[in-house]
C-alpha atoms as a PDB file:
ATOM      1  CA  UNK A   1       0.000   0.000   0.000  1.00  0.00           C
ATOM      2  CA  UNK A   2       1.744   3.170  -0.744  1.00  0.00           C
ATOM      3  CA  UNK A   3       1.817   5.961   1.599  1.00  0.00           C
ATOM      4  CA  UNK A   4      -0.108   9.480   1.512  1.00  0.00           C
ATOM      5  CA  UNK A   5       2.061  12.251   2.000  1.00  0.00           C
ATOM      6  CA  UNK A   6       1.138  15.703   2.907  1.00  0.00           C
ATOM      7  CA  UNK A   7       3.539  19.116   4.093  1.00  0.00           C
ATOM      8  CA  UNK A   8       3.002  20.825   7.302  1.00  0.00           C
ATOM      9  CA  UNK A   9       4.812  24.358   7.661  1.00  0.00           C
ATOM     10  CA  UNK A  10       5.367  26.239  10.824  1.00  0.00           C
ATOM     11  CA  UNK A  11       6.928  28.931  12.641  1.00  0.00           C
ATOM     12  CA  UNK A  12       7.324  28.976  16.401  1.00  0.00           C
ATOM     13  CA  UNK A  13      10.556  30.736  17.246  1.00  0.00           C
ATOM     14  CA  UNK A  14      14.039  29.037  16.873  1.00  0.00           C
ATOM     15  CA  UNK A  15      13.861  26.310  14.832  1.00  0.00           C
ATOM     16  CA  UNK A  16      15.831  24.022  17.009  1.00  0.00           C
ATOM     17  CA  UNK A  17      12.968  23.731  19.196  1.00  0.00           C
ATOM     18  CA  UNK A  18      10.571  23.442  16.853  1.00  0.00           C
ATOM     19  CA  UNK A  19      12.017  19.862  15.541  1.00  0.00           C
ATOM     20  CA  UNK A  20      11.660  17.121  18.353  1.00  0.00           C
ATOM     21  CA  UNK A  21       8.475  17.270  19.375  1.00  0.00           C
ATOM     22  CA  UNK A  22       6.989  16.580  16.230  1.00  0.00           C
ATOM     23  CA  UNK A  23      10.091  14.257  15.336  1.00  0.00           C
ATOM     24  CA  UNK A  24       9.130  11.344  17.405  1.00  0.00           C
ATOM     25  CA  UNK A  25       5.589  11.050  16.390  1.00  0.00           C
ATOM     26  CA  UNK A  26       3.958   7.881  14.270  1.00  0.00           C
ATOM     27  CA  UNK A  27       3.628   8.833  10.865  1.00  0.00           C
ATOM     28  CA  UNK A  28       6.018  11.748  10.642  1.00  0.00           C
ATOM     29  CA  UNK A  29       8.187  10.969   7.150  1.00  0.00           C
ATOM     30  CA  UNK A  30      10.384  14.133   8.208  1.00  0.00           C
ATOM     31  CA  UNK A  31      10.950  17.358  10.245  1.00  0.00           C
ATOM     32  CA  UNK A  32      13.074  20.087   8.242  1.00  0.00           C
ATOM     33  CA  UNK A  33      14.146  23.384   9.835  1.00  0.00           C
ATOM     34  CA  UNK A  34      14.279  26.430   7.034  1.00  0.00           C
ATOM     35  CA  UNK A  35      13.197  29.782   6.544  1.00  0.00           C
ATOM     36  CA  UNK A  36      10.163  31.210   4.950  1.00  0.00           C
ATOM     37  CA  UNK A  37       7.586  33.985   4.468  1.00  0.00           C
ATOM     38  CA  UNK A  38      10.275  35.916   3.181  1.00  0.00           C
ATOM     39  CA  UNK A  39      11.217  37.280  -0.278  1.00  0.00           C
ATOM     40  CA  UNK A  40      14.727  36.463  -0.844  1.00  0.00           C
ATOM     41  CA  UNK A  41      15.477  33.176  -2.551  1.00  0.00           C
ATOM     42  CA  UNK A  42      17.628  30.976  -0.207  1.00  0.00           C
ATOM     43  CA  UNK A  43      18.400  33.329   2.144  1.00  0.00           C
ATOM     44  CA  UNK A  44      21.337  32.546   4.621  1.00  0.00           C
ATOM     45  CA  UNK A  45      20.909  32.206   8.715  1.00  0.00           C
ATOM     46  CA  UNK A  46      22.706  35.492   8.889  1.00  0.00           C
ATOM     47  CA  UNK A  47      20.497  37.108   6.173  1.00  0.00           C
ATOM     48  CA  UNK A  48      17.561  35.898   7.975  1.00  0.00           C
ATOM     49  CA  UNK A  49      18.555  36.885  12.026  1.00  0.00           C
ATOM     50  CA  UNK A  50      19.138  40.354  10.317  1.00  0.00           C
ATOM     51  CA  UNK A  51      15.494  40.785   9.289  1.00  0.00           C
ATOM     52  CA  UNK A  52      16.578  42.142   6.202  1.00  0.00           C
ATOM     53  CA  UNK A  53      14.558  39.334   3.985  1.00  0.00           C
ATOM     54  CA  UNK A  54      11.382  38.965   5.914  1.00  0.00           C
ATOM     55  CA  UNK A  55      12.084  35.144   6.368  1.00  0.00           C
ATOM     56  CA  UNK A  56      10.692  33.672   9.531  1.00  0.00           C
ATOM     57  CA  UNK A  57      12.334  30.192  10.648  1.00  0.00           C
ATOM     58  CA  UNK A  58      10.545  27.326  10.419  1.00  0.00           C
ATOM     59  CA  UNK A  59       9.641  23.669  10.223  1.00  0.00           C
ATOM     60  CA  UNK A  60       8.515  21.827   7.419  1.00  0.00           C
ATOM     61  CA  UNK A  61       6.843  18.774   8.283  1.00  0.00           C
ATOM     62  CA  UNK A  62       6.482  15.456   5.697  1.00  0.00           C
ATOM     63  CA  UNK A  63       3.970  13.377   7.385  1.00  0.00           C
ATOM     64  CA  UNK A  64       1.221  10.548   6.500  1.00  0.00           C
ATOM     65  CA  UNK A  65      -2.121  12.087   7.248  1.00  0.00           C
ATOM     66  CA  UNK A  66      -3.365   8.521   7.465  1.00  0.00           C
ATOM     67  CA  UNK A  67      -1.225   8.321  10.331  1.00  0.00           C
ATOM     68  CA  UNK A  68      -1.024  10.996  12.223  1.00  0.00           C
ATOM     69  CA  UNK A  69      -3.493  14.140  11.178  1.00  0.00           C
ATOM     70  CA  UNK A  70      -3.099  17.360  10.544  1.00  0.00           C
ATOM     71  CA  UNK A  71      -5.360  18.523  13.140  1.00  0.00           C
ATOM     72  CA  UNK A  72      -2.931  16.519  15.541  1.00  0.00           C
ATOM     73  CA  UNK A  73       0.071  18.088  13.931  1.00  0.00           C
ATOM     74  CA  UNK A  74      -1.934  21.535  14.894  1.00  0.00           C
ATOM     75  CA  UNK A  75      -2.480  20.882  18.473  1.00  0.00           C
ATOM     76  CA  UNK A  76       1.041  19.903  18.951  1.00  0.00           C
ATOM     77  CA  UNK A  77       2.112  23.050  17.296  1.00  0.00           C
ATOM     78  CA  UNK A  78       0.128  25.021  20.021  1.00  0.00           C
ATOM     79  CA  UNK A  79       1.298  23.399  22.625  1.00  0.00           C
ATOM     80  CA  UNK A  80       4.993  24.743  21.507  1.00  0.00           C
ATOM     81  CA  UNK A  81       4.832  28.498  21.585  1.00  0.00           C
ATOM     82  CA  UNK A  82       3.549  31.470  22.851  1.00  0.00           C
ATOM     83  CA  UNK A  83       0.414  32.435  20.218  1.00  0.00           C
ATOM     84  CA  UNK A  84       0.206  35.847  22.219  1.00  0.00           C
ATOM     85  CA  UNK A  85       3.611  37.278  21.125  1.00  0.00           C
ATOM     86  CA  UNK A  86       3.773  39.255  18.572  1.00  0.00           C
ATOM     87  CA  UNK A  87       7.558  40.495  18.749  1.00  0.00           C
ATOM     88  CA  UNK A  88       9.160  36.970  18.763  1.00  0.00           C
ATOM     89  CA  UNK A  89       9.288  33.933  21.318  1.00  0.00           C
ATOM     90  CA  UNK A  90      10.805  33.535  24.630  1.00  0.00           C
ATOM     91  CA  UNK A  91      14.073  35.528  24.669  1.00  0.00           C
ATOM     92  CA  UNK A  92      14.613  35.288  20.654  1.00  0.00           C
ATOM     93  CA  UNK A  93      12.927  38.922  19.369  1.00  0.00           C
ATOM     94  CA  UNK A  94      12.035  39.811  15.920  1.00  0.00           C
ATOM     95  CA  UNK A  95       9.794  38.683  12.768  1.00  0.00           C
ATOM     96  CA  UNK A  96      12.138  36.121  12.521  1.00  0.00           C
ATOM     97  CA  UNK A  97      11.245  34.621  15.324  1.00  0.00           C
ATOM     98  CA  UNK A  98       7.642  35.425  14.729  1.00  0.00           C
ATOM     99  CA  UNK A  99       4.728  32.621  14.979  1.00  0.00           C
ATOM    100  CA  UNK A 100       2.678  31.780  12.117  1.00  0.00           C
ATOM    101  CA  UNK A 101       0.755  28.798  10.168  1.00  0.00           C
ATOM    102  CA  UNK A 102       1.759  28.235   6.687  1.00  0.00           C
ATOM    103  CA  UNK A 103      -1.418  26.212   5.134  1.00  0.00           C
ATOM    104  CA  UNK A 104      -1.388  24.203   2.070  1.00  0.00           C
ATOM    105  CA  UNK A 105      -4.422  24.048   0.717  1.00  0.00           C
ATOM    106  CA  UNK A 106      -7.988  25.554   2.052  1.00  0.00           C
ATOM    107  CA  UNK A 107      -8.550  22.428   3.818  1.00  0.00           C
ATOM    108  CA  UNK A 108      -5.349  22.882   6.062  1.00  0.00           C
ATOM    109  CA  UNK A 109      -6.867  26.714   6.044  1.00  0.00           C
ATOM    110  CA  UNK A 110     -10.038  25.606   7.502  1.00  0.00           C
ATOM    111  CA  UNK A 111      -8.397  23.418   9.825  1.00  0.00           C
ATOM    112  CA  UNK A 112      -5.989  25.759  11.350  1.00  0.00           C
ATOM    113  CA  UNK A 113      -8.729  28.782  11.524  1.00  0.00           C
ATOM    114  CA  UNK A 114     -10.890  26.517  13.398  1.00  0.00           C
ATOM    115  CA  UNK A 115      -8.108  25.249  15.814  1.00  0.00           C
ATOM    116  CA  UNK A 116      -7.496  29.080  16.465  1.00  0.00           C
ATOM    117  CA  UNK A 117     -10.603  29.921  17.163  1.00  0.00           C
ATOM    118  CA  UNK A 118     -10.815  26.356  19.366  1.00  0.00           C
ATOM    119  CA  UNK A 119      -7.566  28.038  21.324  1.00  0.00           C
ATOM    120  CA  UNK A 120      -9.088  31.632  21.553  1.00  0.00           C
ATOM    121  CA  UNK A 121     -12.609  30.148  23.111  1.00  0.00           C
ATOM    122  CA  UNK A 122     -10.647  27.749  25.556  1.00  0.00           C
ATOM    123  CA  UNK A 123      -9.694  30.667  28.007  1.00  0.00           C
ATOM    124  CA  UNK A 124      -6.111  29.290  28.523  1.00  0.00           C
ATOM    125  CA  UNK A 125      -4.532  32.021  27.430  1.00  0.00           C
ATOM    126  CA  UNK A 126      -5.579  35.972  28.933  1.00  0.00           C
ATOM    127  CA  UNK A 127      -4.440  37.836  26.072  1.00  0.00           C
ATOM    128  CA  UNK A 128      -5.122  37.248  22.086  1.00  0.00           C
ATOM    129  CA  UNK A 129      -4.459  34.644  20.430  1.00  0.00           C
ATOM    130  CA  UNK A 130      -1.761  36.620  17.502  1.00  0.00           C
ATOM    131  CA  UNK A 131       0.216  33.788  15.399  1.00  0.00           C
ATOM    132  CA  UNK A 132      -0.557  34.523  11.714  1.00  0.00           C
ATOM    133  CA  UNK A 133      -2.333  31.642   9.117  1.00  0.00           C
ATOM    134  CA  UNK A 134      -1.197  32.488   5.502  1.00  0.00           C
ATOM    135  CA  UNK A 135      -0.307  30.866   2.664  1.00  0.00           C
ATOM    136  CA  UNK A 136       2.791  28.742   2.274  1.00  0.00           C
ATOM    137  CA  UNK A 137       5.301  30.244   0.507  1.00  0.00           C
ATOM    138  CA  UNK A 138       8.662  29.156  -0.919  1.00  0.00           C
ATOM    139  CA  UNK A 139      10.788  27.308   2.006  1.00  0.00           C
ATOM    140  CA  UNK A 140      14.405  27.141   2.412  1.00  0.00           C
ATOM    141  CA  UNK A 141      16.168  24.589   4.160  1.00  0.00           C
ATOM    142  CA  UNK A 142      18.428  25.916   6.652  1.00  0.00           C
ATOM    143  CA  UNK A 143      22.208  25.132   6.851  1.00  0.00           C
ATOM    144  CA  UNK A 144      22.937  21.632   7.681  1.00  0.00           C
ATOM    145  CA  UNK A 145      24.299  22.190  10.726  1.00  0.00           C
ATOM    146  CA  UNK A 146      20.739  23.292  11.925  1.00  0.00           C
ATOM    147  CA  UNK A 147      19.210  20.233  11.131  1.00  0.00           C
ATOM    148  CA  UNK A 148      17.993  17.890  13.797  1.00  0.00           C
ATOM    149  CA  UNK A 149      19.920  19.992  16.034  1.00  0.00           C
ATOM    150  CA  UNK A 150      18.323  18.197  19.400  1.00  0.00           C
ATOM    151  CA  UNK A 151      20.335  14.398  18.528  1.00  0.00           C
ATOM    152  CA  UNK A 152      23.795  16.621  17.076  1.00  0.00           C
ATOM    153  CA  UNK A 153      24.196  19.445  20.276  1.00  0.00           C
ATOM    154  CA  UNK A 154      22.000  17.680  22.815  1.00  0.00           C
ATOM    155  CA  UNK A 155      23.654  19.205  26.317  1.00  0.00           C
ATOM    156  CA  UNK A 156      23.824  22.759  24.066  1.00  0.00           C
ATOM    157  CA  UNK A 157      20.119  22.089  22.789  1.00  0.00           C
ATOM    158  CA  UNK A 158      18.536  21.117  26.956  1.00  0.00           C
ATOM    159  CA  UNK A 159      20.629  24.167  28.003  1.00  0.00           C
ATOM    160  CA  UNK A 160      18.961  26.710  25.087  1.00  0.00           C
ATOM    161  CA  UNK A 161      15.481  25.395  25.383  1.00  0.00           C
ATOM    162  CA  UNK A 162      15.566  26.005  29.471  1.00  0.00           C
ATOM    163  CA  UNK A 163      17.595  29.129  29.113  1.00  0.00           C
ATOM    164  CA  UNK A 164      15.116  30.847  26.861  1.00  0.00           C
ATOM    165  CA  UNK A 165      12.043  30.658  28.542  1.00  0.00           C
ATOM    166  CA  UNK A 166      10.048  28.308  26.866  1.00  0.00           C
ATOM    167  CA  UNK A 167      10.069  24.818  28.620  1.00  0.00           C
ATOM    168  CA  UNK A 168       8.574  27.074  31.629  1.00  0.00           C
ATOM    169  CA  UNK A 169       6.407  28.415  29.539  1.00  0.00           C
ATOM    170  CA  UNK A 170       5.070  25.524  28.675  1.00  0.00           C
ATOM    171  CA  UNK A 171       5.189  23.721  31.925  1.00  0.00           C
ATOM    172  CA  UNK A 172       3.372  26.739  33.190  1.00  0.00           C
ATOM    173  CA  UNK A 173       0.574  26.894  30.624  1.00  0.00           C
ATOM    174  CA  UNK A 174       0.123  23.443  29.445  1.00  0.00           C
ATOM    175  CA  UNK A 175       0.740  20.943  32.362  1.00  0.00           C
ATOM    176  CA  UNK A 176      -2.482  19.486  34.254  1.00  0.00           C
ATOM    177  CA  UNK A 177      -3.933  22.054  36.814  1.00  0.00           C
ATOM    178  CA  UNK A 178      -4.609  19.895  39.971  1.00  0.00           C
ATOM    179  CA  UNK A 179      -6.619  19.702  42.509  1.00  0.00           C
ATOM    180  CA  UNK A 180      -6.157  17.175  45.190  1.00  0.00           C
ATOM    181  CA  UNK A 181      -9.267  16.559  46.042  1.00  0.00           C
ATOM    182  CA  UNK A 182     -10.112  15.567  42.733  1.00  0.00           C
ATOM    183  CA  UNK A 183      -7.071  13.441  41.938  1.00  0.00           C
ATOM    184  CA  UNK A 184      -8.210  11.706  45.309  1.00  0.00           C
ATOM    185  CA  UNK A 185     -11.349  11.055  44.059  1.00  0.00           C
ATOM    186  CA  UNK A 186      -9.680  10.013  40.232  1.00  0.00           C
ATOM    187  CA  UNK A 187      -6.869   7.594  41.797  1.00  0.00           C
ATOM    188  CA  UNK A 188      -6.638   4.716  44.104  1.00  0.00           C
ATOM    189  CA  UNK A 189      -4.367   5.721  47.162  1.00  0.00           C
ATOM    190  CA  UNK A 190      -1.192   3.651  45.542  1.00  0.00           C
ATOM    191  CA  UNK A 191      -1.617   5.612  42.471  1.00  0.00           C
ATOM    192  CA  UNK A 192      -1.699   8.501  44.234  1.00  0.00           C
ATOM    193  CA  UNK A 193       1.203   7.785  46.814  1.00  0.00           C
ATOM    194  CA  UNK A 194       3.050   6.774  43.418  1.00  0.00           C
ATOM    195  CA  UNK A 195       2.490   9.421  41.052  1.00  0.00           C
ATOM    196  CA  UNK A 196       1.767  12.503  43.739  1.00  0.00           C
ATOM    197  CA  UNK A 197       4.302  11.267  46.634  1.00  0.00           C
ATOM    198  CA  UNK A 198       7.290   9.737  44.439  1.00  0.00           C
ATOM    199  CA  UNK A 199       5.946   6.897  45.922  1.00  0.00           C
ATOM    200  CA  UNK A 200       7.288   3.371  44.151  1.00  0.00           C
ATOM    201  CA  UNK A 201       4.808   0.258  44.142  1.00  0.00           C
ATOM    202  CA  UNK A 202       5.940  -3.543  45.449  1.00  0.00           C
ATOM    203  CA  UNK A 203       8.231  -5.148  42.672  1.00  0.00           C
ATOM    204  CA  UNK A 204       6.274  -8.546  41.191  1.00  0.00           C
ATOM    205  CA  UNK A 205       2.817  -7.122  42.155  1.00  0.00           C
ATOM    206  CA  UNK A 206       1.835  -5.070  39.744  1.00  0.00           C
ATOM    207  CA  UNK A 207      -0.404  -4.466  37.024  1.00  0.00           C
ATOM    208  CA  UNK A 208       1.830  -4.314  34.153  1.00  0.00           C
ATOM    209  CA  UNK A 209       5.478  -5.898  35.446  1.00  0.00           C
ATOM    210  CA  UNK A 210       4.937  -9.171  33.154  1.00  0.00           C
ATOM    211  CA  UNK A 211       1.912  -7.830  30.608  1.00  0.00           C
ATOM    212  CA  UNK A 212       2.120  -9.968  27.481  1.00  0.00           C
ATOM    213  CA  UNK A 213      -0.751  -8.046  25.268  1.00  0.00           C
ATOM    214  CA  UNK A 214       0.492  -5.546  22.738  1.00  0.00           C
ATOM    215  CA  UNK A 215      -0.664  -1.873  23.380  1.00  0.00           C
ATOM    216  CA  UNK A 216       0.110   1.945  24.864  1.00  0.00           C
ATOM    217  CA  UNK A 217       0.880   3.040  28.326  1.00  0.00           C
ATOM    218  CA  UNK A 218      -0.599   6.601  29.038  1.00  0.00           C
ATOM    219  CA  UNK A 219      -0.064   8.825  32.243  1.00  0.00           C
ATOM    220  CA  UNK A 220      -2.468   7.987  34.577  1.00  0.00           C
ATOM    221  CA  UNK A 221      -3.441  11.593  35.674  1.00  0.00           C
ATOM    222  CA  UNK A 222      -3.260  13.531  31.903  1.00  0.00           C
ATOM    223  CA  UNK A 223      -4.201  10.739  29.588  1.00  0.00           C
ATOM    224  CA  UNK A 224      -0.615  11.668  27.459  1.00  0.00           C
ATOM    225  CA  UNK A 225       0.802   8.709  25.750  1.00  0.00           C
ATOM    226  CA  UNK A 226       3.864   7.363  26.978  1.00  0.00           C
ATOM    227  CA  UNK A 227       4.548   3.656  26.370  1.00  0.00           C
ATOM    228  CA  UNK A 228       4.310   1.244  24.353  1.00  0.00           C
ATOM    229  CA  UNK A 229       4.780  -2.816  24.326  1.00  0.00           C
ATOM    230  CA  UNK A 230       6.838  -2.730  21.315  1.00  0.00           C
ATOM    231  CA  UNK A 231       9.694  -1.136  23.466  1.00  0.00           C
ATOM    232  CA  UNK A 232       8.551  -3.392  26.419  1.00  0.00           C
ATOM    233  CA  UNK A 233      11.398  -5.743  28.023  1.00  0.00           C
ATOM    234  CA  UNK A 234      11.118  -8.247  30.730  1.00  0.00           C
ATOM    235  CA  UNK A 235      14.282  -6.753  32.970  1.00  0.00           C
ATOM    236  CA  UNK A 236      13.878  -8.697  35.759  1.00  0.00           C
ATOM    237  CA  UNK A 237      13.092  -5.892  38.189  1.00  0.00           C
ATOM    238  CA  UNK A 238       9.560  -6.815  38.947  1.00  0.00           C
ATOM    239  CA  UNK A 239       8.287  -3.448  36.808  1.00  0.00           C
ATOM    240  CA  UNK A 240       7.557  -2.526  34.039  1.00  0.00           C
ATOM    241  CA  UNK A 241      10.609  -1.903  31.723  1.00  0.00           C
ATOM    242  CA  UNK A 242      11.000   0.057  28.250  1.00  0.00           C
ATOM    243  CA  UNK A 243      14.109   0.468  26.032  1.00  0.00           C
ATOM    244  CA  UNK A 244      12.463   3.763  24.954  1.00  0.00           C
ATOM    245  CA  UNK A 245       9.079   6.118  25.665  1.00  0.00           C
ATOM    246  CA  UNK A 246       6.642   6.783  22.942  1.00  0.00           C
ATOM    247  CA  UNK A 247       8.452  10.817  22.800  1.00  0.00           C
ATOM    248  CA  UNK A 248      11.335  11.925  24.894  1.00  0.00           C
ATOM    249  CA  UNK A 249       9.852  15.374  24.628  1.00  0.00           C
ATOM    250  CA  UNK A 250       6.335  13.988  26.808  1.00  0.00           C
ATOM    251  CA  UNK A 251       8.687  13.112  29.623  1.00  0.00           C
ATOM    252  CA  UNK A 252      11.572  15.571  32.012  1.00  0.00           C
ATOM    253  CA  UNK A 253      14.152  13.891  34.007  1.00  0.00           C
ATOM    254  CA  UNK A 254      14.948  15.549  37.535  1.00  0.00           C
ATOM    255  CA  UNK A 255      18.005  13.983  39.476  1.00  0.00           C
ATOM    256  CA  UNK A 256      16.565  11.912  42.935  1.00  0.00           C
ATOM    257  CA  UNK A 257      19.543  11.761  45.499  1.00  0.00           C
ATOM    258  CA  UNK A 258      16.803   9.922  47.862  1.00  0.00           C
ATOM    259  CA  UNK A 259      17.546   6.782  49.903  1.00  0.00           C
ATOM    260  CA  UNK A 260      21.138   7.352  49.425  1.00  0.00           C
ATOM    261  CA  UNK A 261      21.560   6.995  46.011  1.00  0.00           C
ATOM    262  CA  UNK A 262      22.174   9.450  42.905  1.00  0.00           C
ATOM    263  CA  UNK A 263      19.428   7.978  40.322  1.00  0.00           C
ATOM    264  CA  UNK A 264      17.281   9.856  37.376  1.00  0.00           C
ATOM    265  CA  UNK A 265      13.728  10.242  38.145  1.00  0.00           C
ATOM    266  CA  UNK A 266      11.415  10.504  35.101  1.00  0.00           C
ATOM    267  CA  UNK A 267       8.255  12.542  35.268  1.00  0.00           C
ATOM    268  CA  UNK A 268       5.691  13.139  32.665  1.00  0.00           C
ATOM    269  CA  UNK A 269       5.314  16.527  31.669  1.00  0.00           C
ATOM    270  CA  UNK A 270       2.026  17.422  30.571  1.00  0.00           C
ATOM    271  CA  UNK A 271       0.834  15.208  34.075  1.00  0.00           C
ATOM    272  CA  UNK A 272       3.904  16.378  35.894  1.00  0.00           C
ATOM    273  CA  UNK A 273       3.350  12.533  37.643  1.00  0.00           C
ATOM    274  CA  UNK A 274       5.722  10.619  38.821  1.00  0.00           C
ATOM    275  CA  UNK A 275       6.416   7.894  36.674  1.00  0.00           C
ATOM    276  CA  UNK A 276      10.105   5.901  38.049  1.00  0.00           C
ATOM    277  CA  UNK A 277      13.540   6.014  37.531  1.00  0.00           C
ATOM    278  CA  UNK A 278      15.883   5.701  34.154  1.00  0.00           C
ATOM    279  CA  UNK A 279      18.554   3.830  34.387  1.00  0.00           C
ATOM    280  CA  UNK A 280      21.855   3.437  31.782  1.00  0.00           C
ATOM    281  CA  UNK A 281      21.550  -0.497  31.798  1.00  0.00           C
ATOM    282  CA  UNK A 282      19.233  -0.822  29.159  1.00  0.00           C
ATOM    283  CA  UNK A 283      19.886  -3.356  26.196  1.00  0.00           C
ATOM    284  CA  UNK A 284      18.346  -0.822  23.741  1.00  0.00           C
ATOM    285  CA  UNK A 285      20.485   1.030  21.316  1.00  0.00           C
ATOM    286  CA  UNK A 286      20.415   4.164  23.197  1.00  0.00           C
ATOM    287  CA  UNK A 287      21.252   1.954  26.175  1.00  0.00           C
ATOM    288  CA  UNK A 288      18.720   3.141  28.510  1.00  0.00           C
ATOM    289  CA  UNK A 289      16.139   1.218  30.424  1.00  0.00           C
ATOM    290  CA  UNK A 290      12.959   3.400  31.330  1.00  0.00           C
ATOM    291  CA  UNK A 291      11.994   1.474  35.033  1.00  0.00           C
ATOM    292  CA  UNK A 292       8.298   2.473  35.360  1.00  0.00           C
ATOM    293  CA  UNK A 293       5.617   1.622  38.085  1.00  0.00           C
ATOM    294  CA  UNK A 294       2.349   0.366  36.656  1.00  0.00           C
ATOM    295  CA  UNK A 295       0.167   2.892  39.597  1.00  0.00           C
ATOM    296  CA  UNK A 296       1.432   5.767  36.940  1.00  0.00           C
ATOM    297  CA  UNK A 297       0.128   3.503  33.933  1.00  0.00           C
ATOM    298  CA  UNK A 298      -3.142   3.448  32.288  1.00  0.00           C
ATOM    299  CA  UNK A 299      -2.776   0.385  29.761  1.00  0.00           C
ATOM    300  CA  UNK A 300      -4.777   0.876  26.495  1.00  0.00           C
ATOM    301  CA  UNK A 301      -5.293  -2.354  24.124  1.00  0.00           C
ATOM    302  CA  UNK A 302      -3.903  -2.111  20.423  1.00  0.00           C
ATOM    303  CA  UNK A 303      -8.035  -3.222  19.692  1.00  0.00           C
ATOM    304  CA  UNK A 304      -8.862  -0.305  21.489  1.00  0.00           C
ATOM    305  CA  UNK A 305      -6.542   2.490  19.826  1.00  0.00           C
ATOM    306  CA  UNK A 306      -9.356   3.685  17.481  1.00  0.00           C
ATOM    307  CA  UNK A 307     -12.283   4.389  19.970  1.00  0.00           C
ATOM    308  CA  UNK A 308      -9.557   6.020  22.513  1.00  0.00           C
ATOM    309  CA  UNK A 309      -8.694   8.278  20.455  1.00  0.00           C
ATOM    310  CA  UNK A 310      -5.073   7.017  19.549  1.00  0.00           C
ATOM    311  CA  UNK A 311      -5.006   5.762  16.288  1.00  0.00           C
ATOM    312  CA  UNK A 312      -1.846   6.753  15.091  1.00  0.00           C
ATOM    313  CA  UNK A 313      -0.388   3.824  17.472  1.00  0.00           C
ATOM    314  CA  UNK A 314      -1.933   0.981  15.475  1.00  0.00           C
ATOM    315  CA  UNK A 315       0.714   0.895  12.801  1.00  0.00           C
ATOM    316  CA  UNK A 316       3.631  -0.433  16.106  1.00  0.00           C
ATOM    317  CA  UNK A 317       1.704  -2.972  16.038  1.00  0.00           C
ATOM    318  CA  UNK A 318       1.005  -4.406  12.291  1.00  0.00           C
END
């Protein structure tokens, strides 16, 4: 069967933080950081930072709509940037930096106008909602050493991405508001102890420690996907083990120097729950073994993708 393919373009500040979270995702063919909107033809970085060419820089996206949507690709791209700033993003200032849609076609229009207007109703945000839509114009791949500049300058690319502003921004705007007494009510008391407490459940006597069905993991709390069986290992530690998560970008790693020892703690970010630990004796390629407790897990059945609302999973698992 051959595969659809469709362009995404979008602007959200610097480009280097514009790449991972959409990099990771089922379905996504390719993430390219460029410049466009502008009126020179292949404009340099320089050329573009001075604001001389009217160039903003941006992503363009190569994805399988079959797979993942473009109305998914949209409310990722919201949940990147600040759509109320209209001189830049974070500490980067200028049009260069500027936010904007770039549709392809007046269905992509209609889409993105009506996830706007979706974004201005929702209340999360006090002031208006500014990020242009307009029509793609020609885009410019930037320099190579731009490209995929999270997996080539990763220290350099945590340090930016904290330094500028945004990660808080985002923490502070798109993380789960909570109120105890309702995640009480929503979560049995090891769940709670687990994902509100640091709290880690009994090794061997959990949920998910030896699961053998193929399927997704999500947070517990949020509902964000995390997991998935395919990257599921048997360790030998009595929980529930993963070479990889579903998106490094859905999870933040805080050092834990409890109970004497120096470990990584992984917590998901959109939840901000507390998932386990992350540990550098994986047998993955990246080495890593993700050691999760199953209170912090909701498991989700590759036959029930489609009616939860996760679709774009189903092809792990063909």
């Amino acid at each position: 069967m051959s595969q659809k393919v469709e362009k995404a373009t979008f602007s959200g500040g610097c480009f280097w933080c514009m790449v991972h979270p959409f990099d990771e995702e089922p379905g996504i063919i390719s993430v390219v950081s460029g410049y466009t909107g502008g009126t020179t033809e292949n404009p340099t970085y320089e050329q573009v930072c001075s604001e001389k060419t009217g160039h903003a820089e941006a992503v363009e996206i190569t994805f399988d709509p079959e797979v993942y949507s473009y109305r998914k690709l949209l409310e990722l791209f919201w949940q990147q940037i600040d759509p109320t700033d209209s001189g830049g993003q974070f500490h980067d200032r200028g049009s260069s930096y500027r936010t904007a849609i770039f549709y392809h076609g007046e269905e992509q229009k209609r889409q993105a106008l009506e996830s706007k207007e979706a974004l201005e109703k929702s209340g999360r945000f006090k002031k208006p909602i500014v990020t242009e839509i307009v029509p793609a114009s020609p885009f410019y791949p930037a320099e190579a050493y731009h490209q995929d500049y999270y997996q080539k300058q990763p220290f350099h690319y945590r340090l930016y991405r904290q330094g500028s502003g945004r990660d808080d921004f985002i923490r502070n705007h798109w993380r789960v508001k909570k109120d105890e007494g309702e995640l009480r009510r929503q979560l049995n008391p090891l769940q709670y102890h687990v994902t509100q407490e640091k709290g880690t459940e009994p090794p061997f006597d959990n949920a998910f420690w030896n699961n053998r069905k193929q399927g997704i993991y999500v947070d517990i709390v949020s509902g964000e996907p995390l997991f998935s069986t395919a990257d599921q290992y048997d360790a030998g530690c009595g929980w529930p083990s993963f070479t990889a998560p579903l998106s490094e970008s859905r999870l933040e790693a805080n050092e834990d120097t409890s109970h004497g020892m120096i470990r990584t703690e992984v917590h998901s970010k959109s939840g901000d729950s507390h998932l386990g630990h992350v540990f550098d004796d994986g047998p993955g390629p990246s080495g890593l073994r993700y050691c999760i407790n199953s209170a912090a897990l909701r498991f989700i059945p590759k036959e029930d993708l489609d009616k939860e609302g996760f679709s774009e999973y189903k092809a792990l698992f063909s």
